[in-house]
Structure formats: C-alpha cells, structure tokens
N, C-alpha and C. Protein backbone atom coordinates (compact mmCIF):
# COMPACT_ATOMS: atom_id res chain seq x y z
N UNK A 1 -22.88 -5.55 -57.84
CA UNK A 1 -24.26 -5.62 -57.41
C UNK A 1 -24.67 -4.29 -56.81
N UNK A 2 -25.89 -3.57 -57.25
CA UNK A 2 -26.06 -2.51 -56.70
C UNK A 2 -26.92 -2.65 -55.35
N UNK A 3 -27.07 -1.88 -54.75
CA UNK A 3 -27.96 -1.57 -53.28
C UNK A 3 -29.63 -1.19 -54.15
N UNK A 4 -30.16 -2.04 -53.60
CA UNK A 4 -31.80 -1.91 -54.27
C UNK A 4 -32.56 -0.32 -53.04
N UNK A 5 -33.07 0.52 -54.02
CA UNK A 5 -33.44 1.59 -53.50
C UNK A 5 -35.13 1.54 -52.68
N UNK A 6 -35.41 2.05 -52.56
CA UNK A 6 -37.01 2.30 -51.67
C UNK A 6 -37.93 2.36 -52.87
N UNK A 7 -37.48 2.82 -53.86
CA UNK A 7 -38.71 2.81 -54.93
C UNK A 7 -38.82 1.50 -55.90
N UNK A 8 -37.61 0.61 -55.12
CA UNK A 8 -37.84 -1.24 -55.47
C UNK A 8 -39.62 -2.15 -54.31
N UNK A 9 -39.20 -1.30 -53.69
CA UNK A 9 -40.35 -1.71 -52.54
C UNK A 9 -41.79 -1.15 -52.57
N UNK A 10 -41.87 -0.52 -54.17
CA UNK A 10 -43.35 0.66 -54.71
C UNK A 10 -44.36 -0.09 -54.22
N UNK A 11 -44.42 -1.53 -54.67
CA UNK A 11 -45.59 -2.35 -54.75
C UNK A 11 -46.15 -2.41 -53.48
N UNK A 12 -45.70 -3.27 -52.71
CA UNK A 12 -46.04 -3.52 -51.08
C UNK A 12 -46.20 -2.20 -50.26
N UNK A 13 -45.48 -1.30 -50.29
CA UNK A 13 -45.82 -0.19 -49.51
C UNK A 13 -47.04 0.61 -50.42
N UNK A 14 -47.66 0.28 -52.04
CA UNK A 14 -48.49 1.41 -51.89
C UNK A 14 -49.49 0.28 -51.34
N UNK A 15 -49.74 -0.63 -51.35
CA UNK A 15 -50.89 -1.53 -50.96
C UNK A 15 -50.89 -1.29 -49.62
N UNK A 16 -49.88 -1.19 -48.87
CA UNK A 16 -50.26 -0.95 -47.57
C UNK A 16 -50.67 0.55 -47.15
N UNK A 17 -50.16 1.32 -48.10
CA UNK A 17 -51.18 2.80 -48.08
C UNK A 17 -52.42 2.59 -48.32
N UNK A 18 -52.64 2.23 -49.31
CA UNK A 18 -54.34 2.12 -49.50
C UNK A 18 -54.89 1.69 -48.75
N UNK A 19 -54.61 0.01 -48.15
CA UNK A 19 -54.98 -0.25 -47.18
C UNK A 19 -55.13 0.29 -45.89
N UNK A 20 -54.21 1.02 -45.63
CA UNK A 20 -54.61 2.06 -44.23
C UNK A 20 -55.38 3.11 -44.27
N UNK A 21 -55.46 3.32 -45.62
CA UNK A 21 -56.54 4.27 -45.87
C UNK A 21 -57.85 4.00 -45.97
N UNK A 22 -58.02 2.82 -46.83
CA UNK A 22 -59.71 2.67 -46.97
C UNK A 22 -60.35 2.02 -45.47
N UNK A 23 -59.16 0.96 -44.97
CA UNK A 23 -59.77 -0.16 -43.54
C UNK A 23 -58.62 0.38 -42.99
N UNK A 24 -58.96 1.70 -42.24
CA UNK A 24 -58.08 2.09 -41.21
C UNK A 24 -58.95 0.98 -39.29
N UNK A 25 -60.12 0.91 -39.61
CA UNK A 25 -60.55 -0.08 -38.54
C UNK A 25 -59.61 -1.25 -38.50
N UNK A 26 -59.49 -1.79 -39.11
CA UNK A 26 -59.17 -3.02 -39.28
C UNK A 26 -57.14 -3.69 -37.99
N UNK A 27 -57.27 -4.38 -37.93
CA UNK A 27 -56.20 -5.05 -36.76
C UNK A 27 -55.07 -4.85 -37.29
N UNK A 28 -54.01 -3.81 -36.73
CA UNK A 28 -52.71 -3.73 -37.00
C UNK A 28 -52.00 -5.43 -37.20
N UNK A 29 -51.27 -5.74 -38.07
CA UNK A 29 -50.50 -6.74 -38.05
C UNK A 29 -48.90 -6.46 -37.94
N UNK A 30 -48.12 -7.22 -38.05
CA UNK A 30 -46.92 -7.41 -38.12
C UNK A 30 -46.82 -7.15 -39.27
N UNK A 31 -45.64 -6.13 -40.12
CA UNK A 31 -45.56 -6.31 -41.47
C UNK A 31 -43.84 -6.05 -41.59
N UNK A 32 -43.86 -7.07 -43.10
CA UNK A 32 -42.92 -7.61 -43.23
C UNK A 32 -42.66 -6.80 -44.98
N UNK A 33 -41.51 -6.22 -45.46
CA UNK A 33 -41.41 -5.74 -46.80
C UNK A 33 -40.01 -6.26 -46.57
N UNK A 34 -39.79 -7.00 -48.02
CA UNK A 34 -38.19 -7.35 -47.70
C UNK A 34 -37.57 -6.81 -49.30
N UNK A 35 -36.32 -6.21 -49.30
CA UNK A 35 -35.62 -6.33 -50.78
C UNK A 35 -35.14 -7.61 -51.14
N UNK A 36 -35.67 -8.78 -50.53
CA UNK A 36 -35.09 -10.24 -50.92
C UNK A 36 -36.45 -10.46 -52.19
N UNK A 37 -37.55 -9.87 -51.57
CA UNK A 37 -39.24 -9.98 -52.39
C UNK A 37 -39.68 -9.17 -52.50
N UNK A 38 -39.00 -8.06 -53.15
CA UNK A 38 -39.93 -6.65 -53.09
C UNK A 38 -41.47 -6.62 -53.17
N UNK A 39 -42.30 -7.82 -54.25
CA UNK A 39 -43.29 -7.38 -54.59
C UNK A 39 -44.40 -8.49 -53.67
N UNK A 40 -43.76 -8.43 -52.30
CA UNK A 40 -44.09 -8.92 -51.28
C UNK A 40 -44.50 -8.56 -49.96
N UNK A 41 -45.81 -8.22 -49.64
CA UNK A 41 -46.02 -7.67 -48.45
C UNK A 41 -46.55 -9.09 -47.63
N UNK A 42 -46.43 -9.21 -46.23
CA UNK A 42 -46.78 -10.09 -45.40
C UNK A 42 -47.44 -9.48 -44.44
N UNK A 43 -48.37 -10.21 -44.16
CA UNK A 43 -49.33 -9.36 -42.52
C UNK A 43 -48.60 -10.73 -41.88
N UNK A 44 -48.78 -10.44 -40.44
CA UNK A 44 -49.04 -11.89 -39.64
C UNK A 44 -49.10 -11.39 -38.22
N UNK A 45 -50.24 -12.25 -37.81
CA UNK A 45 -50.93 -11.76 -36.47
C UNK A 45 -50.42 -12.93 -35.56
N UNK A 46 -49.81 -12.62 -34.50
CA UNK A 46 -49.38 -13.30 -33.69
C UNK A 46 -50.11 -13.76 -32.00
N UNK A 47 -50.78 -12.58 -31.76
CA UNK A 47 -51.09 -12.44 -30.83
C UNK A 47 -52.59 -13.38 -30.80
N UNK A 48 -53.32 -13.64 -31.65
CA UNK A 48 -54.60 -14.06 -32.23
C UNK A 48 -54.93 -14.28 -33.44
N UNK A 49 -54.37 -14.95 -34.35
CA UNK A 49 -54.53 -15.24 -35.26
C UNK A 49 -55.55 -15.20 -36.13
N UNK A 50 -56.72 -16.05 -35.65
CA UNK A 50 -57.81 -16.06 -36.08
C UNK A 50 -59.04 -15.31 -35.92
N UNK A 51 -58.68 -14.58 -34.79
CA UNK A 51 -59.62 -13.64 -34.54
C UNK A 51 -59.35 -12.24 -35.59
N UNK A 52 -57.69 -11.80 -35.39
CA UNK A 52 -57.70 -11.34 -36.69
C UNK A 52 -57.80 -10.78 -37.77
N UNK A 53 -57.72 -12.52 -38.37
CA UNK A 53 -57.83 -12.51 -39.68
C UNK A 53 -59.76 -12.63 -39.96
N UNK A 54 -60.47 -12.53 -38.89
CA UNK A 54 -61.57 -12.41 -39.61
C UNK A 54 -61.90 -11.04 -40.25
N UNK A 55 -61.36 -9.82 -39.30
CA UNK A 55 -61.51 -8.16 -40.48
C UNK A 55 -61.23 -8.53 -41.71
N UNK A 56 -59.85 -9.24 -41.98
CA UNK A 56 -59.07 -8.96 -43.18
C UNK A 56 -60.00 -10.08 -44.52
N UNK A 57 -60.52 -10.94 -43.58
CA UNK A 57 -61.21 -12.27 -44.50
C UNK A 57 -62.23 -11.88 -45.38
N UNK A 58 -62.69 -10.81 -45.00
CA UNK A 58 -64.08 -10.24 -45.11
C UNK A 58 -63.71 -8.73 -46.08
N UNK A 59 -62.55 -8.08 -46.20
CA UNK A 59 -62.08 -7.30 -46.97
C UNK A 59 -62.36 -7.49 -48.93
N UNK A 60 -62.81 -6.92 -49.42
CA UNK A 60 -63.49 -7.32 -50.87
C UNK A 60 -62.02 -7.14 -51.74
N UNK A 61 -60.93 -6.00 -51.12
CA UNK A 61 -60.02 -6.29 -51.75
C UNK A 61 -59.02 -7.23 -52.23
N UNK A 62 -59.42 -8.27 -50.81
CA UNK A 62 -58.51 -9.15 -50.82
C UNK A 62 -58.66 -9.99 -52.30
N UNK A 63 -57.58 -11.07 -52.84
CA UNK A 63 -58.42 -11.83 -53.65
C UNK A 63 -58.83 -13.03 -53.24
N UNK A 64 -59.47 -13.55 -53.81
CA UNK A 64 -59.87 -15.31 -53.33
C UNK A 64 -58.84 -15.67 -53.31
N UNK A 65 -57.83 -15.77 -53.79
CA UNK A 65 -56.68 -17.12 -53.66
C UNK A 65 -56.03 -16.05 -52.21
N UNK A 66 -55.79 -14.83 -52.13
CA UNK A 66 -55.14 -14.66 -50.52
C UNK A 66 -56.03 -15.03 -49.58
N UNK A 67 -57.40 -14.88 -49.69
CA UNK A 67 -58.44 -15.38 -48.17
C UNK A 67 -57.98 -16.84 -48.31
N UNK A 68 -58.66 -17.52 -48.88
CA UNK A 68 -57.98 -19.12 -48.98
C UNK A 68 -56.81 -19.67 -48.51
N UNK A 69 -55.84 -18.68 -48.86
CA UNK A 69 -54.75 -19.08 -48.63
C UNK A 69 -54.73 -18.72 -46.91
N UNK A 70 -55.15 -17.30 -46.44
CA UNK A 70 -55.13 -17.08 -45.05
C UNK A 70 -55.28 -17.63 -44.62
N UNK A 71 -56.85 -18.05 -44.54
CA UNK A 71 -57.68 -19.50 -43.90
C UNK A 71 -57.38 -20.53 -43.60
N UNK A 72 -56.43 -20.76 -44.90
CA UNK A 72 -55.39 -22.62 -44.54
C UNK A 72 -54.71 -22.41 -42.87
N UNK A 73 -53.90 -20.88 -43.69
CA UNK A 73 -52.79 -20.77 -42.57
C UNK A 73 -53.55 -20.87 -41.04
N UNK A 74 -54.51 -20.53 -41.20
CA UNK A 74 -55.20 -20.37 -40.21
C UNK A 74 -54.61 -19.19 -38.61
C-alpha cells in the first residue's frame, strides 16, 4: 500500500483556495481534509452554528443540494 501524497488532496484544498479568495469576509470554520476522502472538504462551525452558516447559505457557489443539506444540519 503506498502513502497517498498532497496532490491526492488537489480537490478540497483548491476549493478552499478559491474560496478564501473570492469570500475572504466570510466566518473561518473548522476544516477538515482527510486521505480517508480526499475529494472531501468539511466546514463545521462550532461555536454558532447557525449564525454561521448564514454567510456560507447565501454563497452562489455553493450548490443547492450543499445549502440544503447545511440547513438540515442546521
């Protein structure tokens, strides 16, 4: 089994470049990149949840099925 390299993790880290680039306003979260899911980035706000996730709700990048899905999580 080989050791999965940093350029397994392309996906999630460039989204989170862009993202700091275009909505640098927007609420630092917790972020999560794992080599278990490379093509997996996670925010999660702990401190306030819902307050938030209203910057990110309102983001045009997001897609409908991630706001939706945020929203459940609440």
């Amino acid at each position: 089994m080989s050791t999965p390299t940093l350029s397994a993790l392309g996906a999630p880290l460039l989204l989170l470049r862009m993202f700091s680039a275009e909505y640098p306003h927007l609420p630092a979260p917790c972020l999560d990149v794992s080599t278990v899911y490379p093509d997996l980035l996670t925010l999660s706000f702990h401190d306030d949840p819902r307050l938030r996730l209203v910057g990110y709700s309102k983001t045009p990048a997001l897609s409908e099925e991630v706001r939706s899905r945020a929203e459940a999580d609440g």
